[in-house]
Every structure is written in C-alpha cells, then in structure tokens.
N, C-alpha and C. Protein backbone atom coordinates (compact mmCIF):
# COMPACT_ATOMS: atom_id res chain seq x y z
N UNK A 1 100.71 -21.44 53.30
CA UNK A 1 99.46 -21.90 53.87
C UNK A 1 98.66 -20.74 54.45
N UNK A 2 99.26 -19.99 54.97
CA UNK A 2 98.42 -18.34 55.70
C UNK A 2 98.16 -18.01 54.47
N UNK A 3 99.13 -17.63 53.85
CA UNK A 3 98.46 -16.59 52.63
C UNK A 3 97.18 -17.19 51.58
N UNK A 4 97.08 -18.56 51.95
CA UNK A 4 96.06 -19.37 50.93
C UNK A 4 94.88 -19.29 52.08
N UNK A 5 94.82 -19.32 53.06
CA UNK A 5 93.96 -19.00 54.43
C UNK A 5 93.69 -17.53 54.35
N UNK A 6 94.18 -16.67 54.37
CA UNK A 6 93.86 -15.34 54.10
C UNK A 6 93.20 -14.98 52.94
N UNK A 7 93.34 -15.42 52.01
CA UNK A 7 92.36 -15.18 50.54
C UNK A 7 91.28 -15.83 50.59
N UNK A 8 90.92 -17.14 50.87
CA UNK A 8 89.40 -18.01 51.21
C UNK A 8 89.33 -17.26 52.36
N UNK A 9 89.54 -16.57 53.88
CA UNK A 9 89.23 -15.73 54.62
C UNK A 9 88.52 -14.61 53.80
N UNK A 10 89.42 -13.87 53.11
CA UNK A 10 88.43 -12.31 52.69
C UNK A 10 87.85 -12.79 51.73
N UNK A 11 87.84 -14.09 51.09
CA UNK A 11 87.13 -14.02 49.85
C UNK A 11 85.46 -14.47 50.34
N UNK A 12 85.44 -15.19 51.49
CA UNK A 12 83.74 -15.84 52.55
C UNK A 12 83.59 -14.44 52.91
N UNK A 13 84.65 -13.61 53.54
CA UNK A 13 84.13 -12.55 54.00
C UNK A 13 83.05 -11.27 52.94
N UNK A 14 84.28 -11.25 52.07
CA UNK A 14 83.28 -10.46 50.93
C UNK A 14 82.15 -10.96 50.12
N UNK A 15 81.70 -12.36 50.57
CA UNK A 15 80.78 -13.05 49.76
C UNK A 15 79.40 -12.69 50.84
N UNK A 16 79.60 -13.03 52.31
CA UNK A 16 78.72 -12.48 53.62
C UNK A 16 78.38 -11.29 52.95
N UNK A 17 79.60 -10.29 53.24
CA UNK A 17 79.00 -8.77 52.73
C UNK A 17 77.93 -8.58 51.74
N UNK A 18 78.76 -9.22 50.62
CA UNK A 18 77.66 -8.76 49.33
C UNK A 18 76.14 -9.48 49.59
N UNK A 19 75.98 -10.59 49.90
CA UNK A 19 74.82 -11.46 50.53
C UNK A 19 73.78 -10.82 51.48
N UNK A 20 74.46 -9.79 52.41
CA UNK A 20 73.75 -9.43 53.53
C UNK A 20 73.88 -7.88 53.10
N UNK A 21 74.62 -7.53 51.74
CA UNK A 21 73.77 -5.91 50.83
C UNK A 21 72.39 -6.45 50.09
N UNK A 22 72.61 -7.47 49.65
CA UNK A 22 71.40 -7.72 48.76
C UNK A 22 69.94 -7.87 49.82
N UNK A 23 70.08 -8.58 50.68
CA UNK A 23 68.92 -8.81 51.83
C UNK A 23 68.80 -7.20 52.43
N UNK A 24 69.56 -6.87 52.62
CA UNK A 24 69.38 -5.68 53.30
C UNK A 24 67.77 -4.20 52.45
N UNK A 25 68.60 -4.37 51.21
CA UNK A 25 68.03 -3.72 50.27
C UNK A 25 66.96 -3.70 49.30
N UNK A 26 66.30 -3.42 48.84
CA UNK A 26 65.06 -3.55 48.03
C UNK A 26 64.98 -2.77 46.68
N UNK A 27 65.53 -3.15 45.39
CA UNK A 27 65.96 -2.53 44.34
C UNK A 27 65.18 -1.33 44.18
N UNK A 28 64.82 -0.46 43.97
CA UNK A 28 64.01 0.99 44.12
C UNK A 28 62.90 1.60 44.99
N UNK A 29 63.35 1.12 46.57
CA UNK A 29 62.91 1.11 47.75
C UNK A 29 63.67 1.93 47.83
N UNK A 30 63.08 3.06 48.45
CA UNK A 30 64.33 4.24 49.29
C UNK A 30 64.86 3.29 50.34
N UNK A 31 65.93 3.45 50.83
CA UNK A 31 66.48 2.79 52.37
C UNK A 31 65.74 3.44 53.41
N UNK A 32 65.28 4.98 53.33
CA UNK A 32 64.78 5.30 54.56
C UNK A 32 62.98 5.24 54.34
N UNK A 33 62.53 4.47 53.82
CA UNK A 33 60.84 4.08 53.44
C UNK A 33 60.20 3.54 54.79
N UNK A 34 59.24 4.18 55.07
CA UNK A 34 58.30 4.20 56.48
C UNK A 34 56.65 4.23 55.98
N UNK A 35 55.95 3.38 56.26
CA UNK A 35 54.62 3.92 56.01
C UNK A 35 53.59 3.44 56.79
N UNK A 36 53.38 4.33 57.25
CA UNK A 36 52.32 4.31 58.84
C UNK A 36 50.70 4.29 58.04
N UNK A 37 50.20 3.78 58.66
CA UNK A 37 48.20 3.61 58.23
C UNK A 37 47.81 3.30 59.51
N UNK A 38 46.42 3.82 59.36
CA UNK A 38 45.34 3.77 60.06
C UNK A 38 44.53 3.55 59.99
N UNK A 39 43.30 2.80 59.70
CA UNK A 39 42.06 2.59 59.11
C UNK A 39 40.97 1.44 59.70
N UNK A 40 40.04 2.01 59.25
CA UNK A 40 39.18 0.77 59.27
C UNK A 40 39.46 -0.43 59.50
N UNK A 41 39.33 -1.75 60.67
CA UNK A 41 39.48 -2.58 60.11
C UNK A 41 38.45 -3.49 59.28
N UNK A 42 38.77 -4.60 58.61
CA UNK A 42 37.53 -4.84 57.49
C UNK A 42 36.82 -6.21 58.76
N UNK A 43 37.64 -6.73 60.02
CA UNK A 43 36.89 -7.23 61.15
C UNK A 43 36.30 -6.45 62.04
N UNK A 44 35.20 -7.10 62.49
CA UNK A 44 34.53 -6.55 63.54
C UNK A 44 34.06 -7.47 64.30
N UNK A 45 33.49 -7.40 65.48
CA UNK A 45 32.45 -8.06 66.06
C UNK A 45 31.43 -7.36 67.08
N UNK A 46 31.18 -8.03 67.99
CA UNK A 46 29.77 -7.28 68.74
C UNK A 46 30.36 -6.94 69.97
N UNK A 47 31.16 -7.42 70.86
CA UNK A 47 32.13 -6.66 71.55
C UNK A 47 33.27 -5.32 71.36
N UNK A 48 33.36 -4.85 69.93
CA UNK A 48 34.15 -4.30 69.76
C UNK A 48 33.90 -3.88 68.02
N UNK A 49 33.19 -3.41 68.26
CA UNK A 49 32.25 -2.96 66.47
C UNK A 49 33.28 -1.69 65.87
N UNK A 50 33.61 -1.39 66.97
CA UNK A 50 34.60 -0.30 65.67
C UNK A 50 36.04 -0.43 66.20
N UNK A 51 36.52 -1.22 65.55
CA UNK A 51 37.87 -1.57 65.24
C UNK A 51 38.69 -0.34 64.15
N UNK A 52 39.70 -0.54 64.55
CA UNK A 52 40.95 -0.07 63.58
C UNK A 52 42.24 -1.09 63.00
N UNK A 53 42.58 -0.73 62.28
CA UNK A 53 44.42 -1.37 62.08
C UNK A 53 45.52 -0.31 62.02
N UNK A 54 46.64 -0.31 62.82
CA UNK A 54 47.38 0.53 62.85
C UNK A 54 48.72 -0.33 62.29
N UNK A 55 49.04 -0.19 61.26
CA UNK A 55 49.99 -0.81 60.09
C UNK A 55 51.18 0.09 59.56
N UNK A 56 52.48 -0.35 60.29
CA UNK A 56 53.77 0.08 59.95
C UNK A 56 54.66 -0.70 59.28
N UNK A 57 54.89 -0.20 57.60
CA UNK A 57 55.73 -0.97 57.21
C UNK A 57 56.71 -0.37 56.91
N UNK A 58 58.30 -1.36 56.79
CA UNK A 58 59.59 -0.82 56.65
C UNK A 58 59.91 -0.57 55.05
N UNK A 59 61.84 -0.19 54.83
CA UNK A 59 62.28 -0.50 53.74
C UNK A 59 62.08 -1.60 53.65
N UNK A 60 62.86 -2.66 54.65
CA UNK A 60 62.92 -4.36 54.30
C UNK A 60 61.72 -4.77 54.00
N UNK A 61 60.24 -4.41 53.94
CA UNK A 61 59.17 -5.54 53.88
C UNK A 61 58.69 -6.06 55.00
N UNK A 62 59.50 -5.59 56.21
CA UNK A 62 58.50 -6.03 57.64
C UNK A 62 57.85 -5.52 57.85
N UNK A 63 56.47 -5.75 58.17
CA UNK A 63 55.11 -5.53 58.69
C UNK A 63 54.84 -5.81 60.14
N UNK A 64 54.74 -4.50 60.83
CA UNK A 64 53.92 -4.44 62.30
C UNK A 64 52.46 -3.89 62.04
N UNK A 65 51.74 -4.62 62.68
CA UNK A 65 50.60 -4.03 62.77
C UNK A 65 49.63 -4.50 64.78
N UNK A 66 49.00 -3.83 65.15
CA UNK A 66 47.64 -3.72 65.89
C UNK A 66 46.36 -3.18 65.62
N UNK A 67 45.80 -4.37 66.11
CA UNK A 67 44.03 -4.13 65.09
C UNK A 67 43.57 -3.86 67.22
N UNK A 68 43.05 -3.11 66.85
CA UNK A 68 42.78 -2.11 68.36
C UNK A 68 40.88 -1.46 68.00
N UNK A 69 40.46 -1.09 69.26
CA UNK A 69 39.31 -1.09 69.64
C UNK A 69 39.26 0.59 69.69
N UNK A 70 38.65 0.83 68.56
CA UNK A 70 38.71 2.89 69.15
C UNK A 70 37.88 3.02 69.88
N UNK A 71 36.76 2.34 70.37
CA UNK A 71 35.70 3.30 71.25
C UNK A 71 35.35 3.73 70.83
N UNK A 72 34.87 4.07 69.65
CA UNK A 72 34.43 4.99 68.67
C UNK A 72 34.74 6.58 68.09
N UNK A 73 36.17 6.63 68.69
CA UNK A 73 36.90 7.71 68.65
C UNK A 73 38.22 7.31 68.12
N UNK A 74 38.81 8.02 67.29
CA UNK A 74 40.30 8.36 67.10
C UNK A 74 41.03 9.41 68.05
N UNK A 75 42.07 8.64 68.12
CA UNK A 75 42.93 9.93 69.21
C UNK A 75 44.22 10.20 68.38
N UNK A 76 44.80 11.03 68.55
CA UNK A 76 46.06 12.13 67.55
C UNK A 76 46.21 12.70 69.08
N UNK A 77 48.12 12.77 68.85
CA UNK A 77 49.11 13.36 69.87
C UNK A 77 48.95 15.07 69.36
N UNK A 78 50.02 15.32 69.61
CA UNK A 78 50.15 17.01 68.96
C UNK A 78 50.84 17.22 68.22
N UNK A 79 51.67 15.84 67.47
CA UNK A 79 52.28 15.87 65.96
C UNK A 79 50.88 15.26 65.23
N UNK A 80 49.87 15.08 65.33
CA UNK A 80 49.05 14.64 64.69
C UNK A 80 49.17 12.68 64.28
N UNK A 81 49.99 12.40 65.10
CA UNK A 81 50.09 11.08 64.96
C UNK A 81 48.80 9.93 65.83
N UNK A 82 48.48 9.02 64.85
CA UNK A 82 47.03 8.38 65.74
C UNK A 82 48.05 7.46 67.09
N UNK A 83 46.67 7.63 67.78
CA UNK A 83 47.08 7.23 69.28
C UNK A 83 46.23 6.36 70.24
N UNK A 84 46.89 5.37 70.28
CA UNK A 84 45.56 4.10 71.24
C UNK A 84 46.24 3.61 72.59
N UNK A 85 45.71 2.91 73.67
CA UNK A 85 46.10 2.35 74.37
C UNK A 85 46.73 0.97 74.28
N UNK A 86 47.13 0.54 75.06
CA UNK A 86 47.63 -1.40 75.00
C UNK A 86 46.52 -2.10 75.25
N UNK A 87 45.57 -1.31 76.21
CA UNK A 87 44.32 -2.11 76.58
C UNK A 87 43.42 -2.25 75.25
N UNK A 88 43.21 -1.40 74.40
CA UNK A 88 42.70 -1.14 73.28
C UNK A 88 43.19 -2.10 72.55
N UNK A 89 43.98 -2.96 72.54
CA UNK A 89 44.52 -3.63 71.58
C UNK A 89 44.09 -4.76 71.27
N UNK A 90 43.56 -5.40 70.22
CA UNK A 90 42.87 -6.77 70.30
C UNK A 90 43.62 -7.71 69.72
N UNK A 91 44.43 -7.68 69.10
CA UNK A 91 45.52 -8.66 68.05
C UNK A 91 46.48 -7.55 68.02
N UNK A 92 47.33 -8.30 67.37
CA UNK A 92 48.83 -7.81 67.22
C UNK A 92 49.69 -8.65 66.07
N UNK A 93 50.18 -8.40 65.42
CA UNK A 93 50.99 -9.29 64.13
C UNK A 93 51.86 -8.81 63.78
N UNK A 94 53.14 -9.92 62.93
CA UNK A 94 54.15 -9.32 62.34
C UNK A 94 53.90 -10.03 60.72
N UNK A 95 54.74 -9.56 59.61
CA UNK A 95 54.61 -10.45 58.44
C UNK A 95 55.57 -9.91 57.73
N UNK A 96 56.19 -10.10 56.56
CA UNK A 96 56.89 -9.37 55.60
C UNK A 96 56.52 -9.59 54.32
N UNK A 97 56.84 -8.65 53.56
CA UNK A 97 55.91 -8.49 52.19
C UNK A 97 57.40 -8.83 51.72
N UNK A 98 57.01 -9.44 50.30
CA UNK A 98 58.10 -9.93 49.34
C UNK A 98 58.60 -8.49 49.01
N UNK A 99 59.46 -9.00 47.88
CA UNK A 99 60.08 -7.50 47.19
C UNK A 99 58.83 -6.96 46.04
N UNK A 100 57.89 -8.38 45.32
CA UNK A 100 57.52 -7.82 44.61
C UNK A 100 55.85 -6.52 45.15
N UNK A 101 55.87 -7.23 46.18
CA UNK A 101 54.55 -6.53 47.11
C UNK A 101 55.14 -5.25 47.32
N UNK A 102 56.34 -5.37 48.29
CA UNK A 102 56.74 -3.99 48.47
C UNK A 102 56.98 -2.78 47.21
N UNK A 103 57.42 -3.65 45.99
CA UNK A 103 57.70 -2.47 44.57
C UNK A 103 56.26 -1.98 44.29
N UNK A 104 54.91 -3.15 44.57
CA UNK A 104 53.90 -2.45 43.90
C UNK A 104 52.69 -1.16 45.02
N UNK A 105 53.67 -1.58 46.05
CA UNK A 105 53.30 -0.21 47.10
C UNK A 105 53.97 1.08 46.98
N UNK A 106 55.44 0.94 46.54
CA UNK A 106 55.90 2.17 46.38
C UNK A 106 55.37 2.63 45.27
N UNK A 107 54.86 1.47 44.27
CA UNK A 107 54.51 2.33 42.57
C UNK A 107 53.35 3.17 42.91
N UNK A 108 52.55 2.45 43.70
CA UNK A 108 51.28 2.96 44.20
C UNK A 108 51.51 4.47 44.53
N UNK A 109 52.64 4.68 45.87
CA UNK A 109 52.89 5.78 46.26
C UNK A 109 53.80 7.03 45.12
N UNK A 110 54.79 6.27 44.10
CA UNK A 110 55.19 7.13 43.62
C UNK A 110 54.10 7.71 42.05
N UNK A 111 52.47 6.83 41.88
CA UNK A 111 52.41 6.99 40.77
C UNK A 111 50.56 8.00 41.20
N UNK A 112 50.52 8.07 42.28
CA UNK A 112 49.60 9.34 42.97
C UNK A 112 50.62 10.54 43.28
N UNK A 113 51.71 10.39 43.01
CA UNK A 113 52.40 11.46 43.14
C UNK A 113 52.50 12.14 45.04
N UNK A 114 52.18 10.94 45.45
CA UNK A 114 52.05 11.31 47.43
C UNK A 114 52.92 12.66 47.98
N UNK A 115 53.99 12.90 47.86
CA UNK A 115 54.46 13.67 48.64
C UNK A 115 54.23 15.48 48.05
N UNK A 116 53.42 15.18 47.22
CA UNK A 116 53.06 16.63 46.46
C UNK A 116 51.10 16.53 46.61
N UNK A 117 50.78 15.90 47.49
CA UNK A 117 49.77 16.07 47.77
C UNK A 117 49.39 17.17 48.70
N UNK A 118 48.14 17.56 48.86
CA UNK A 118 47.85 19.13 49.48
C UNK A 118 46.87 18.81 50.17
N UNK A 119 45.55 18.15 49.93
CA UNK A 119 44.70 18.00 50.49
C UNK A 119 44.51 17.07 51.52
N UNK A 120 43.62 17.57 52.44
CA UNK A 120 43.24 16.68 53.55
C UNK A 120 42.10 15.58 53.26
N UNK A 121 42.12 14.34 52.88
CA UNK A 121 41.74 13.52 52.69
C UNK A 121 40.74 12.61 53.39
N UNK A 122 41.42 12.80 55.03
CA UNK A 122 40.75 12.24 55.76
C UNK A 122 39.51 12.18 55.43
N UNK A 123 38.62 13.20 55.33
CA UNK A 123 37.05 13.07 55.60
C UNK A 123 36.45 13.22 54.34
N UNK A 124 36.84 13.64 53.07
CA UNK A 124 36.44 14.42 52.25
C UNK A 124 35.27 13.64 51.48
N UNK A 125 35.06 12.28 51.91
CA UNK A 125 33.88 11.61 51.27
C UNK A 125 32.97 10.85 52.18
N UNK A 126 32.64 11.93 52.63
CA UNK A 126 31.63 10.79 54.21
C UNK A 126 32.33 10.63 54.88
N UNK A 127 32.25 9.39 55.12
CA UNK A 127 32.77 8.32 56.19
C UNK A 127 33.93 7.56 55.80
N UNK A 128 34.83 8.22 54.79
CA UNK A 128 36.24 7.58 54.36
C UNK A 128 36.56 8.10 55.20
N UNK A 129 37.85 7.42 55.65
CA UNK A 129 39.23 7.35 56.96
C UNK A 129 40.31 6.77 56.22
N UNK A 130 41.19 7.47 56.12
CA UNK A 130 42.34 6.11 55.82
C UNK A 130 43.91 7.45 56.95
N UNK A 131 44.58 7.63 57.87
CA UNK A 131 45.78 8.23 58.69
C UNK A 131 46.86 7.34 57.23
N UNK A 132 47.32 8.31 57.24
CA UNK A 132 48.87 7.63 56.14
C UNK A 132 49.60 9.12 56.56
N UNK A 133 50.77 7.96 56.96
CA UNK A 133 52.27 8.96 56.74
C UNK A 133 53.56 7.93 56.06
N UNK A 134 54.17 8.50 55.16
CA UNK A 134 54.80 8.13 54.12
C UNK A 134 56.38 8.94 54.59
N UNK A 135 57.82 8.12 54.99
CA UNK A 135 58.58 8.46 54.95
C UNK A 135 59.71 8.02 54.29
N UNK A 136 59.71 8.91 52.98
CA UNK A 136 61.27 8.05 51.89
C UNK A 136 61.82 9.51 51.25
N UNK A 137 63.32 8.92 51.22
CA UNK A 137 63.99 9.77 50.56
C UNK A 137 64.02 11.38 51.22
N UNK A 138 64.28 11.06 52.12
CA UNK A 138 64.03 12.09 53.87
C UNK A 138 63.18 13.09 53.26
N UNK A 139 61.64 12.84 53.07
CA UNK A 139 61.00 13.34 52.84
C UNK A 139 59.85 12.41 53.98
N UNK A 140 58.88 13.53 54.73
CA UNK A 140 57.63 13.22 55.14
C UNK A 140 56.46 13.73 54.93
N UNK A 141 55.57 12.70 54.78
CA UNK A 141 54.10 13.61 54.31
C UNK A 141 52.95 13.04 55.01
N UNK A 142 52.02 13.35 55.03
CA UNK A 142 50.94 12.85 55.70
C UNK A 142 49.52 12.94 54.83
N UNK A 143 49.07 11.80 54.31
CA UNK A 143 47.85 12.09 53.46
C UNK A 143 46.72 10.94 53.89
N UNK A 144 45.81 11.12 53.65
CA UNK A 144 44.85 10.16 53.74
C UNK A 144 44.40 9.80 51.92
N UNK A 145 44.61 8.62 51.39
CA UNK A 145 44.12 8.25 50.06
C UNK A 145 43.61 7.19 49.90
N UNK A 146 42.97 6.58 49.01
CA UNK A 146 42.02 5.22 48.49
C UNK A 146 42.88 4.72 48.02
N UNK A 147 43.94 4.81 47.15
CA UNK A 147 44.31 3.92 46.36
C UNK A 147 45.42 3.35 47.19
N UNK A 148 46.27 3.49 47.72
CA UNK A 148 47.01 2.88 48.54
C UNK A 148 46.24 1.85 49.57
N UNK A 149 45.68 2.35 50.26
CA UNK A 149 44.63 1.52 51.05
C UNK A 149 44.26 0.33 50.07
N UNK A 150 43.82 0.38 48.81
CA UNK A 150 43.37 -0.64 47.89
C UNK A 150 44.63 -1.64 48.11
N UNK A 151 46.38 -1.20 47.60
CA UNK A 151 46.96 -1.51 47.09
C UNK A 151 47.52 -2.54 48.36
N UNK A 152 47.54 -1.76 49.51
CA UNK A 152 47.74 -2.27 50.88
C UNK A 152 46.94 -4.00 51.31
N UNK A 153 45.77 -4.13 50.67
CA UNK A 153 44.89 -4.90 51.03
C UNK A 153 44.76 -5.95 50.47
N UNK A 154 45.50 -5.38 49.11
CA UNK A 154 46.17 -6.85 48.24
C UNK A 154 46.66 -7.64 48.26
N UNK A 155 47.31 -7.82 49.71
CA UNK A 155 48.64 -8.47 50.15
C UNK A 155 48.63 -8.86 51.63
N UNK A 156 47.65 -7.80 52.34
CA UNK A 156 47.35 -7.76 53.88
C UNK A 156 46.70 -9.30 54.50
N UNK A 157 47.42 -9.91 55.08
CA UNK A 157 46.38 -11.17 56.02
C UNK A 157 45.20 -10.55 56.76
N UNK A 158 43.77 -11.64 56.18
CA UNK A 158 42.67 -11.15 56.81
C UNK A 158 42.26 -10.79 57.93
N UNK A 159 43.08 -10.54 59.60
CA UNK A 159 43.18 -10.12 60.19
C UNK A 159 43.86 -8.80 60.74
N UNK A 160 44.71 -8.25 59.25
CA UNK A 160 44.83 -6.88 59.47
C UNK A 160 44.51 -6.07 57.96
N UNK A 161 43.06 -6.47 57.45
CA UNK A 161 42.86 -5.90 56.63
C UNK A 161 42.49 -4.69 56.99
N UNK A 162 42.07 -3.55 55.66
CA UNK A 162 41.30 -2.51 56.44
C UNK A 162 40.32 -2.13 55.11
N UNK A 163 39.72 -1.23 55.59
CA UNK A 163 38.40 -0.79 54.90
C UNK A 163 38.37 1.21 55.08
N UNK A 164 38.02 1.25 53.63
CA UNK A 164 38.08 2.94 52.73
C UNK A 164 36.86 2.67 52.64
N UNK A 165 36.04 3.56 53.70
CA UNK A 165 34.57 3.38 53.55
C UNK A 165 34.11 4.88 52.23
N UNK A 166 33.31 4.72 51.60
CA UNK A 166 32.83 5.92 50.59
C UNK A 166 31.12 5.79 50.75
N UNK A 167 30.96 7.35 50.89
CA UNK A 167 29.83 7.53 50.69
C UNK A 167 29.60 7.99 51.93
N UNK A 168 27.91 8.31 52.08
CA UNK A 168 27.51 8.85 53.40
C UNK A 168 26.24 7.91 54.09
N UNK A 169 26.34 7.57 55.49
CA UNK A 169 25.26 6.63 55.92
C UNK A 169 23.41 6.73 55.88
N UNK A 170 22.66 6.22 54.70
CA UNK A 170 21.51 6.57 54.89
C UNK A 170 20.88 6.61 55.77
C-alpha cells in the first residue's frame, strides 16, 4: 500500500512540476526578457496635457504600467533611466499579454536587430520620443524605435496606449 502511495505521490508530484515549467516559460522568450518604455501617452486631457506611459513588461507576459503627468519635462537618473514622482501618477495598471502577443514583440525586437543598434533615436525626427530598454539573454540595450512602439500598441488597453509622434510642429 506505501509503495502504491509513493508512485501516485511522485507521479502528481512530477505532473505539478512539469505544469508549473510550462506556465513558467514562454517557448522562445529568453527567461531573463525585460522591456521598459516610455512614451507618449495616446490620452490626454486639459488638466494634464502631457502625459506619458511608463510600461514594464516581463518573460511571463505581465504588464506593469503608470500613465503619469510629466509637466512637460522628462526626468533621467544618472543611469539614464526615466524618472517620475507618485504624485505624477494618474492611473496605474496591471495585464498580461498571451504567449502569442508576447512572441510577436520579441519578433519585433529580434527582427530590427535591437541590441546591435547604435543610434540615438530618441529625437532624431522632431518630436518622436519613444525611452526603450530591452533586457534578454543577459544582454542590455537602450534604444528609442517606431516599430516596437507600433507593435506594443497592438495589444496595449486604451488607457496605456502610447504615441511615436513624427514630424516637426508647424
């Protein structure tokens, strides 16, 4: 009777395991995938006209974000990371992207070739903004690009969308 208790024991046990590898993981998701944004948000109003979204997503597909009030300024620490107050903060959200959302963000990132990027992006067309830092495969980079931002927005709830402004203000 133990020994028939001990085999349905490790056999639930190794079924948990394998169950809670598969959730854990994201089939060609690095495990260590981080991707920080900054941008525009695509809300506004008349109390608070220049908004941002500050959007961190994981390996798993969880989504943090705060849609925050710049004052009309961006602030950066002295790693160059963007920087707001709590008071600044106007909303706050969580969400998780499926697996198939999350594969078509990394394609995004692996098919601009991101971590072999050179240029500073931030400003280079007017009034485009997009802060991106990208951490997979213990690699970090920091770029500002359009197409991610696009790819990001595909999937984003309309309260933490954001906006890749182009062009210059007449």
């Amino acid at each position: 009777m133990r020994f028939r208790y001990l085999i349905y024991t490790h056999f639930f046990c190794w079924l948990l395991l394998a169950g809670c590898d598969q959730l854990a993981s994201n089939p060609g998701i690095p495990s260590d995938f981080h991707l920080i944004v900054d941008a525009d948000s695509a809300v506004s109003d008349q109390e608070a006209p220049a908004q941002n979204v500050f959007i961190q997503i994981y390996a798993d597909g969880q989504v943090v974000f705060d849609r925050y009030n710049t004052h009309g300024a961006i602030s950066f620490d002295e790693d160059h990371m963007v920087t707001y107050s709590a008071d600044q903060v106007i909303e706050s959200g969580e969400f998780a992207l499926n697996s198939r959302q999350l594969e078509s963000l990394w394609n995004a990132i692996e098919e601009i070739d991101f971590f072999a990027l050179t240029d500073d992006y931030r400003m280079s067309i007017g009034l485009s903004y997009a802060f991106m830092l990208v951490e997979a495969n213990g690699q970090r980079h920091v770029a500002e690009i359009k197409t991610i931002v696009e790819t990001l927005n595909s999937f984003l709830p309309g309260d933490a969308m954001i906006v890749y402004r182009e062009g210059f203000l007449p």
